[in-house]
Protein backbone atom coordinates (compact mmCIF):
# COMPACT_ATOMS: atom_id res chain seq x y z
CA UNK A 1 17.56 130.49 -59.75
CA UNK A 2 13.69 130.92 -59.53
CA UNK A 3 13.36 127.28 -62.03
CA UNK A 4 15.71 123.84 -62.16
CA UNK A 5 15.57 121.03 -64.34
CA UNK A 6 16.01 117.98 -62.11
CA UNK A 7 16.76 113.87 -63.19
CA UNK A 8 15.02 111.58 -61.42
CA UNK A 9 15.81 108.76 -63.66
CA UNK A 10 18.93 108.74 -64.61
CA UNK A 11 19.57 107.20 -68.10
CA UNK A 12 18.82 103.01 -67.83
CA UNK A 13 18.20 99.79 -70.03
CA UNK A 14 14.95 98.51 -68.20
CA UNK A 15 15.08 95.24 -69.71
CA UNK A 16 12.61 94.24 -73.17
CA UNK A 17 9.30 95.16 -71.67
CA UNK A 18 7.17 95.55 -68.51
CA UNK A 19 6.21 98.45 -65.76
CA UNK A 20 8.75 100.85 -64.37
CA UNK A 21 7.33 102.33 -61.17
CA UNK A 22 9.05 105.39 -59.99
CA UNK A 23 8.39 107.43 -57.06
CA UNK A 24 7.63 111.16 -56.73
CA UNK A 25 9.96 111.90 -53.72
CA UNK A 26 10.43 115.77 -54.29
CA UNK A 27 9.00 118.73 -52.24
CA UNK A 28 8.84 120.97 -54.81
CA UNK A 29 6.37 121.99 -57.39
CA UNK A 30 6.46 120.43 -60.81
CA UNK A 31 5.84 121.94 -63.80
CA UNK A 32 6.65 119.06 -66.33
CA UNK A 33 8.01 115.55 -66.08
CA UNK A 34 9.76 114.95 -69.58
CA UNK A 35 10.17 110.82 -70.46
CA UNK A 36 13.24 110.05 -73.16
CA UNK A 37 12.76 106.81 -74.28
CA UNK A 38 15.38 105.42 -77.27
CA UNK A 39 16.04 102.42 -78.62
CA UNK A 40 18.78 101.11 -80.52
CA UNK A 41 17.59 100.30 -84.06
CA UNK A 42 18.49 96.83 -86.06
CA UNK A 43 16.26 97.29 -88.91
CA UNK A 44 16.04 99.37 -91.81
CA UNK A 45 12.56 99.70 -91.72
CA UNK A 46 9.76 100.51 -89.00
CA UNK A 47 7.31 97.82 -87.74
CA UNK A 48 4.93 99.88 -85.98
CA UNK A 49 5.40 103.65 -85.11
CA UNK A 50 7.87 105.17 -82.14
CA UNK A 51 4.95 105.65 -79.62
CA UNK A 52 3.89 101.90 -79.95
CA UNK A 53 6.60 101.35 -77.78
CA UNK A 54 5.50 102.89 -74.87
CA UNK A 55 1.64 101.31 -74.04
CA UNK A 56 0.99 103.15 -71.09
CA UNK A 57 2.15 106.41 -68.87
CA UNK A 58 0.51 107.10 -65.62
CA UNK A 59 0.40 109.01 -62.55
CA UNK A 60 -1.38 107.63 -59.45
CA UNK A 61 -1.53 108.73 -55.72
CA UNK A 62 -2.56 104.78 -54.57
CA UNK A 63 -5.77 104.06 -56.59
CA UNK A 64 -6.07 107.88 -57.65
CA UNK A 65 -5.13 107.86 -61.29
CA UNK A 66 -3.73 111.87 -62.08
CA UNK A 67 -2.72 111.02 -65.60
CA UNK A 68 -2.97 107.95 -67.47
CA UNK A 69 -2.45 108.13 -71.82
CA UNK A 70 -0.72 105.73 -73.92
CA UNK A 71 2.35 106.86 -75.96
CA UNK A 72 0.26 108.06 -78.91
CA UNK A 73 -1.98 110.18 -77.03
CA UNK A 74 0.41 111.56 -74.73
CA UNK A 75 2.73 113.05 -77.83
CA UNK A 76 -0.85 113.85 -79.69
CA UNK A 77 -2.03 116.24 -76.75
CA UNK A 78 1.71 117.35 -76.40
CA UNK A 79 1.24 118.72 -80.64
CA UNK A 80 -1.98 120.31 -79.95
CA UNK A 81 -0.91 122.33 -76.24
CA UNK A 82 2.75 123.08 -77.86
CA UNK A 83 2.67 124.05 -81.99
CA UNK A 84 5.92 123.83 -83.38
CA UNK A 85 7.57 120.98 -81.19
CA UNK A 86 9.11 117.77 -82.52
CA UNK A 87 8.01 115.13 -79.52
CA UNK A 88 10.78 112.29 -81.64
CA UNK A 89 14.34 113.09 -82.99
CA UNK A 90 12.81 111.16 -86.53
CA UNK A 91 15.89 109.11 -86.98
CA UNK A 92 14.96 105.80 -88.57
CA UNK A 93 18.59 104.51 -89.41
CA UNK A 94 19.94 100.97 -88.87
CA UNK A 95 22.52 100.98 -85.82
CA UNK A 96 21.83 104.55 -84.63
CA UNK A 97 19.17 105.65 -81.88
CA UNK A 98 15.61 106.27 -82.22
CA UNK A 99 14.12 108.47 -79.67
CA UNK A 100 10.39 109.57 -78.68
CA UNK A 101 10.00 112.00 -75.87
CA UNK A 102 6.68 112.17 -73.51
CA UNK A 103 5.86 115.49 -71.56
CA UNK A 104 3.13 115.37 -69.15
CA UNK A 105 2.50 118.98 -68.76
CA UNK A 106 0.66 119.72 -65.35
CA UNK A 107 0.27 124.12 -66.49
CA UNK A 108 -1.03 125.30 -69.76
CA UNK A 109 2.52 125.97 -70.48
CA UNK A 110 6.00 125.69 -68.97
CA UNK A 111 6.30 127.19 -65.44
CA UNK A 112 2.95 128.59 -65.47
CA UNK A 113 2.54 129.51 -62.11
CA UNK A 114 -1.15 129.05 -61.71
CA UNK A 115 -1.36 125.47 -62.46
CA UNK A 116 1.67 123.04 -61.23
CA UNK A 117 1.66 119.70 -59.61
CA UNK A 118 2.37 119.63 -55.77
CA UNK A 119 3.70 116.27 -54.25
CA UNK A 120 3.20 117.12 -51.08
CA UNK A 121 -0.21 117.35 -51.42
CA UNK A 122 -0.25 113.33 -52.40
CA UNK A 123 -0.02 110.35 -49.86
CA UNK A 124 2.33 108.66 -52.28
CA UNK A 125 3.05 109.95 -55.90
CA UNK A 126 4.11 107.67 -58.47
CA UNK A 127 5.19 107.90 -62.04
CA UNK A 128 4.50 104.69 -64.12
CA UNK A 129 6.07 103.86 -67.34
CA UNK A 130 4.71 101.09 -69.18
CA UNK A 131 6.88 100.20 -72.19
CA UNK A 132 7.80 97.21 -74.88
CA UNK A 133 10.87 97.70 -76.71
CA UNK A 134 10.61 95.65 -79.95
CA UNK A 135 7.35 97.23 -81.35
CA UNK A 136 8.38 99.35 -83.38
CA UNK A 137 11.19 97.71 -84.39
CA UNK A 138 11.07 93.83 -83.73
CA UNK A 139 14.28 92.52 -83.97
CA UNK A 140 15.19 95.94 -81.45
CA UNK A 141 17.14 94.36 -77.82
CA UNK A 142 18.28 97.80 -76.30
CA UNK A 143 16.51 100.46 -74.78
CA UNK A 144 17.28 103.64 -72.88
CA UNK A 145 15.20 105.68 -70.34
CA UNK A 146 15.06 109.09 -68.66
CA UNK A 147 13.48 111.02 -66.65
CA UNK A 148 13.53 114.96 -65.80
CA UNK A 149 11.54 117.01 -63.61
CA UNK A 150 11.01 120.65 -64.62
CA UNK A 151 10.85 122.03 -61.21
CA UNK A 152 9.98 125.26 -59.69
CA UNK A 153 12.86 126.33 -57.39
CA UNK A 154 13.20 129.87 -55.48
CA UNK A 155 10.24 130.86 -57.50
CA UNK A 156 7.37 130.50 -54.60
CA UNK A 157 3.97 129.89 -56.62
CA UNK A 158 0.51 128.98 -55.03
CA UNK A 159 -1.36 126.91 -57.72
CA UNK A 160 -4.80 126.61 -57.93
CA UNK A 161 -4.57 122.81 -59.11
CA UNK A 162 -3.19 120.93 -62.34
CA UNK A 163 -3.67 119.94 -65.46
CA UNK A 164 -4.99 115.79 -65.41
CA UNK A 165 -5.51 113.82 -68.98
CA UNK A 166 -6.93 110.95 -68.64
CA UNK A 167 -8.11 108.25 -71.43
CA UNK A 168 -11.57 107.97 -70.38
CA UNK A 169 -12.94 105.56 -72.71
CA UNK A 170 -12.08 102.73 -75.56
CA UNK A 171 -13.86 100.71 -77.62
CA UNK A 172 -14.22 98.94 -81.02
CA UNK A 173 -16.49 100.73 -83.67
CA UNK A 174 -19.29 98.71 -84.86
CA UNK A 175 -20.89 99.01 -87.97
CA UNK A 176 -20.62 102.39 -90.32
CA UNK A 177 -22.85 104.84 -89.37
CA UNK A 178 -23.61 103.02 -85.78
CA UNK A 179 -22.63 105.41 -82.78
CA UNK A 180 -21.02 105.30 -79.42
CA UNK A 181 -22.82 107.29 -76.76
CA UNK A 182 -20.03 108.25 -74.27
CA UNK A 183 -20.91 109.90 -70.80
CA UNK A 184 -18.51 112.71 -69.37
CA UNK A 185 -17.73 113.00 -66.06
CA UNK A 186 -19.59 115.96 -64.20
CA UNK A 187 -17.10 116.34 -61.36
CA UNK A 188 -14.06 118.64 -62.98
CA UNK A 189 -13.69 121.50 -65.60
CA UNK A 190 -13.23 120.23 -69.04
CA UNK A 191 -10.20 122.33 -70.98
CA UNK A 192 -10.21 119.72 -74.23
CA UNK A 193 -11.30 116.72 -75.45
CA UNK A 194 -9.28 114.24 -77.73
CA UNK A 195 -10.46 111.56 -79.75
CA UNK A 196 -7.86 109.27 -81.37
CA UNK A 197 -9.97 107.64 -84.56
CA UNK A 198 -7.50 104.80 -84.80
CA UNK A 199 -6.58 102.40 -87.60
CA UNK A 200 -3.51 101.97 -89.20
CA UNK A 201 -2.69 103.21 -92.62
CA UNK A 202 -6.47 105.18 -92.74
CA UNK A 203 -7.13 108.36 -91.98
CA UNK A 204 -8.82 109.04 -89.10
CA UNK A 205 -12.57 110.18 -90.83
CA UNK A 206 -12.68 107.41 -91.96
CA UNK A 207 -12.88 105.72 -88.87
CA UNK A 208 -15.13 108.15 -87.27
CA UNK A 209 -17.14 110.96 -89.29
CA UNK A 210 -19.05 112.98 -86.90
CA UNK A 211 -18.82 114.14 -83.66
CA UNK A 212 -21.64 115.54 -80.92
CA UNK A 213 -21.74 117.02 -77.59
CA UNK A 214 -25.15 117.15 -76.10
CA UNK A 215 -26.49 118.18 -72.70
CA UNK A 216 -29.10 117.02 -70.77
CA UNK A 217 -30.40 115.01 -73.80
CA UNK A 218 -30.32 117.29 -76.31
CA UNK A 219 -31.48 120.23 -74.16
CA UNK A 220 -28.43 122.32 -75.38
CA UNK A 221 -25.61 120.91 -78.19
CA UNK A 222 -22.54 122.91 -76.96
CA UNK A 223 -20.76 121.53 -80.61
CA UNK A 224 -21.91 119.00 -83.83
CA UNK A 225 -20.07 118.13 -86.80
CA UNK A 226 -21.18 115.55 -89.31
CA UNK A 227 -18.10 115.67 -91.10
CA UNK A 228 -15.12 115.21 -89.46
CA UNK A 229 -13.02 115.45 -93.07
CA UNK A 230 -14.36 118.83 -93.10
CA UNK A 231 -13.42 119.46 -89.31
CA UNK A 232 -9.98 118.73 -90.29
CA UNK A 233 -9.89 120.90 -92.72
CA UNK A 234 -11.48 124.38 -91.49
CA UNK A 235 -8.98 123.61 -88.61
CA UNK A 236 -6.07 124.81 -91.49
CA UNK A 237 -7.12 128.45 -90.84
CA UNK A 238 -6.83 127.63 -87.36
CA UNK A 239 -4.06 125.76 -86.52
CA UNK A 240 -0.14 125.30 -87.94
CA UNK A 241 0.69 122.25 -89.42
CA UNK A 242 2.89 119.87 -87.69
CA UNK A 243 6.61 118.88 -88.91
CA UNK A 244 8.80 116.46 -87.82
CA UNK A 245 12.48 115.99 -88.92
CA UNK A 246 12.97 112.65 -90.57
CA UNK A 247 16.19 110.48 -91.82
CA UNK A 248 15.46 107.17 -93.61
CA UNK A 249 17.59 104.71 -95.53
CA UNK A 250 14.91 103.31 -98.22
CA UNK A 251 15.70 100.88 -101.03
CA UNK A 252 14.40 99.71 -104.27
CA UNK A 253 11.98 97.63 -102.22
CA UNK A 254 8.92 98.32 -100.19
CA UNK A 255 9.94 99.48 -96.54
CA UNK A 256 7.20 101.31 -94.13
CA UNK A 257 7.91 104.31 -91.95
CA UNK A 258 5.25 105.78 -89.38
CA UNK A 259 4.95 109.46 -89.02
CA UNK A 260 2.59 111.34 -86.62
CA UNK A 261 0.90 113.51 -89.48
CA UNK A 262 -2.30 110.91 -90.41
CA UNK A 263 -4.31 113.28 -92.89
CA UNK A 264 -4.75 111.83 -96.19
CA UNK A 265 -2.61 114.75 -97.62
CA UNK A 266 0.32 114.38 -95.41
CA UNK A 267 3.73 115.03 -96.70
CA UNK A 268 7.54 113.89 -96.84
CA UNK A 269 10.01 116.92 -98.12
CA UNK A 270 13.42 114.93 -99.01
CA UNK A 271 16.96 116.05 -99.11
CA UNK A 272 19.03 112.86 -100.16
CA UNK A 273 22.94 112.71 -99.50
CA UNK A 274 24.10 111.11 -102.26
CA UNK A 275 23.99 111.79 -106.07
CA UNK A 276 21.70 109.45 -108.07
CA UNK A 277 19.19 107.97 -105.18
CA UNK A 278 16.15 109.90 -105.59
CA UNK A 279 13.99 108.84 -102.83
CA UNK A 280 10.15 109.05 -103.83
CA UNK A 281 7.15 108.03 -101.71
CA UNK A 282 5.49 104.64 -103.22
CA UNK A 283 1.50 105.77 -103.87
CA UNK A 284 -0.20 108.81 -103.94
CA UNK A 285 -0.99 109.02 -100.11
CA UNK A 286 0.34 108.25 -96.97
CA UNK A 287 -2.58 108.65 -94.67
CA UNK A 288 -2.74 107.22 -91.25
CA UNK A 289 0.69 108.69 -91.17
CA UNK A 290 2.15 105.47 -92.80
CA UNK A 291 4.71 105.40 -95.73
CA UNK A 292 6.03 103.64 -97.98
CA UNK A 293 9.14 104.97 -99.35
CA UNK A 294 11.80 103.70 -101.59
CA UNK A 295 14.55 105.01 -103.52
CA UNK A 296 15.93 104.36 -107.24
CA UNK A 297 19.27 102.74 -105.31
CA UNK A 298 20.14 102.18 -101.62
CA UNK A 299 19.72 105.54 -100.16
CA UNK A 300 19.97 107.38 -96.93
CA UNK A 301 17.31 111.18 -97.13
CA UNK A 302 17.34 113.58 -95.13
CA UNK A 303 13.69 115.25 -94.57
CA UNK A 304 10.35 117.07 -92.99
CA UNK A 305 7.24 115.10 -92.31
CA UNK A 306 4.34 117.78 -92.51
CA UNK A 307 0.97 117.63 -91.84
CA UNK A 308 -2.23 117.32 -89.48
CA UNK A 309 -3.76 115.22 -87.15
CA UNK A 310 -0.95 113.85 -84.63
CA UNK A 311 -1.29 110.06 -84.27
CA UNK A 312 -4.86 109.57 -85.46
CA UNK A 313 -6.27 112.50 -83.44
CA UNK A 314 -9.11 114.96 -83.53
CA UNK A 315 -9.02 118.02 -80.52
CA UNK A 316 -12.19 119.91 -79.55
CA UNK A 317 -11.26 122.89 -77.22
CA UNK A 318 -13.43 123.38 -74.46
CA UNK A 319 -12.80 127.18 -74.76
CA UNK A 320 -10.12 129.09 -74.82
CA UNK A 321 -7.31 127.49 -74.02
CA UNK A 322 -5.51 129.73 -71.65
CA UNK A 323 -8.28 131.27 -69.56
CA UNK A 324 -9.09 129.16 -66.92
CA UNK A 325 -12.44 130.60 -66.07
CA UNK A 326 -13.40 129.95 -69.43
CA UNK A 327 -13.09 126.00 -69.45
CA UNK A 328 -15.87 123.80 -70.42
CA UNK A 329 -18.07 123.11 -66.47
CA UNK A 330 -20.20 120.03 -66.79
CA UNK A 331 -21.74 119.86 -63.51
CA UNK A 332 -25.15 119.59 -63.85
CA UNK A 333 -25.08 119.30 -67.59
CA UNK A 334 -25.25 115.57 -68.03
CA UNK A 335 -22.58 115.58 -70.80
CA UNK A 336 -22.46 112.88 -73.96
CA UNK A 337 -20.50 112.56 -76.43
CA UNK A 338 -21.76 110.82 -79.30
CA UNK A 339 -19.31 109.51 -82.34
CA UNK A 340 -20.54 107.93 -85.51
CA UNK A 341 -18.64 105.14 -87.27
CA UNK A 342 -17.19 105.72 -90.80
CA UNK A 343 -16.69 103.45 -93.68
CA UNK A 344 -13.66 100.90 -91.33
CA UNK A 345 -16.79 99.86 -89.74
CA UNK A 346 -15.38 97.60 -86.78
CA UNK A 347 -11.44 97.78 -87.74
CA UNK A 348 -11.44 100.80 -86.29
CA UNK A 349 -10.48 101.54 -82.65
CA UNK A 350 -11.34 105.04 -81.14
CA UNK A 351 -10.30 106.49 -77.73
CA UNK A 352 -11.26 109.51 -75.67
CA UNK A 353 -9.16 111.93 -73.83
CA UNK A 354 -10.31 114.60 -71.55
CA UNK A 355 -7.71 116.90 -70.33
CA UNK A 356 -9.39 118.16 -66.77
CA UNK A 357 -8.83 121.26 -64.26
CA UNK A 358 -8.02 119.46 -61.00
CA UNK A 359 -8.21 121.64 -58.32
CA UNK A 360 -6.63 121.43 -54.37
């Protein structure tokens, strides 16, 4: 068999929060190492959303950080490199598992044989898994976590290096319209950049509205947009929207339930199971991908969450996404990124991702 899927955690309750450090000890090259993390559920409501649970994923060789994203933008950059995937299971239900999955993806796609991950070429690989288990549920006291390896097998492939995302930088916004000059590394090809315009129950323009990539201080602007509402929306023609299955058990009463769709526009398409419950979404929005809905008696629905923007985040492509040669180069280029601060002022909490060609 030229491919094999291979566990190299096997299904375990690591306790209510902390670090799980697990070593790399395989020979052969990886395509994808796929996290499951579930948790039992004990409310009827949400607290926070799924990824909240998970702070942190890494890869390190020693002090050599190969991937390093939180929860959020780990299943953000998994939407944007893989339309038409779920990355949760979207049951919300009292009793009954909730599960998020986390892919970091080391090829532009599943056993591409170009671009893989290669232990061998590492002193000592390690997979860290940072997690909390009563985030997004807080009265949640049982967890359960995998870990697969997507392995190449009798397939013998010579990759030219991997796929790295890191989170390169965080901060607090300041004022509206201040900005946030952000230098890019020089050192590795660029293939995307994500920023995560962060604040709960807002959608994400209005956190940050523009976006700029200058060189060598405004020698050459490889992309500007001074609205990022508008970005969002010219990327409709572009890109599919994302949906999500979803199961809920709403009541009369308020209860909150975080999907990854943030756009102001974001939608909930119910089926209920029952006759006379009507489920109904409380306002005329849900953005930030937060909602509040209720029913006309207790109710269990049955549904799609559909929309843009996974978990708060914009992408820029650094050209086209599955030529290689074509990837943004920075050397010599003096890269900045400059973001300017919407109307949250300093609620608002960006991030930047950079998904880099690391080569052997």
């Amino acid at each position: 068999m030229r491919y094999r899927t291979a566990l190299l955690l096997a299904p375990e309750d690591l306790g209510p929060a902390g670090t799980k450090t697990i070593p790399l000890n395989v020979d052969q090259p990886i395509s994808r190492i796929e996290i499951r993390f579930k948790t039992t559920k004990v409310l009827y409501q949400m607290t926070a959303a799924g990824p909240a649970n998970v702070p942190k994923i890494e890869l390190v060789d020693g002090s050599d950080v190969l991937h390093s994203l939180t929860g959020f933008e780990n299943q953000a950059l998994a939407y944007y490199n893989k339309p038409g995937v779920s990355m949760e299971h979207g049951q919300h239900i009292q009793t009954q598992s909730e599960v998020d999955m986390y892919h970091i993806d080391f090829g532009r796609y599943l056993w591409d044989p170009n671009l893989a991950f290669l232990p061998k070429r590492f002193l000592n690989p390690q997979l860290k898994i940072t997690w909390d288990e009563d985030v997004a549920d807080t009265s949640c006291t049982t967890n359960e976590v995998e870990v697969l390896l997507h392995l190449f097998d009798e397939k013998q492939i010579s990759p030219v290096g991997f796929l790295a995302a890191i989170q390169h930088h965080a901060y607090t916004c300041g004022a509206e319209n201040s900005y946030e000059s952000i230098l890019l590394p020089t050192d590795r090809p660029i293939r995307q950049i994500l920023v995560r315009a962060y604040r709960d129950a807002f959608e994400p323009w209005v956190t940050l509205k523009e976006a700029r990539l200058d060189e060598n201080n405004l020698a050459r602007t490889p992309f500007e947009y001074t609205d990022l509402e508008y970005y969002y929306r010219r990327q409709k023609a572009f890109n599919p929207p994302i949906e999500t299955p979803l199961v809920v058990e709403p009541t009369s009463s308020q209860r909150f339930y975080w999907v990854p769709q943030t756009d102001y526009w974001a939608t909930i398409v119910f089926t209920n199971v029952a006759a006379n419950q009507d489920p109904y979404l409380a306002g005329a929005d849900m953005k930030g991908g937060k909602a509040d809905i209720r029913a006309t008696a207790n109710a269990q629905a049955v549904g799609i969450a559909r929309g843009y923007l996974p978990w708060h985040c914009f992408q820029f492509p650094m050209g086209l996404q599955n030529e290689i040669e074509d990837w943004y180069d920075p050397k010599n280029k003096s890269p900045r990124l400059r973001l300017r601060a919407g109307s949250n002022g300093t609620n608002g909490t960006p991030t930047v991702v950079l998904e880099q060609l690391r080569r052997y």
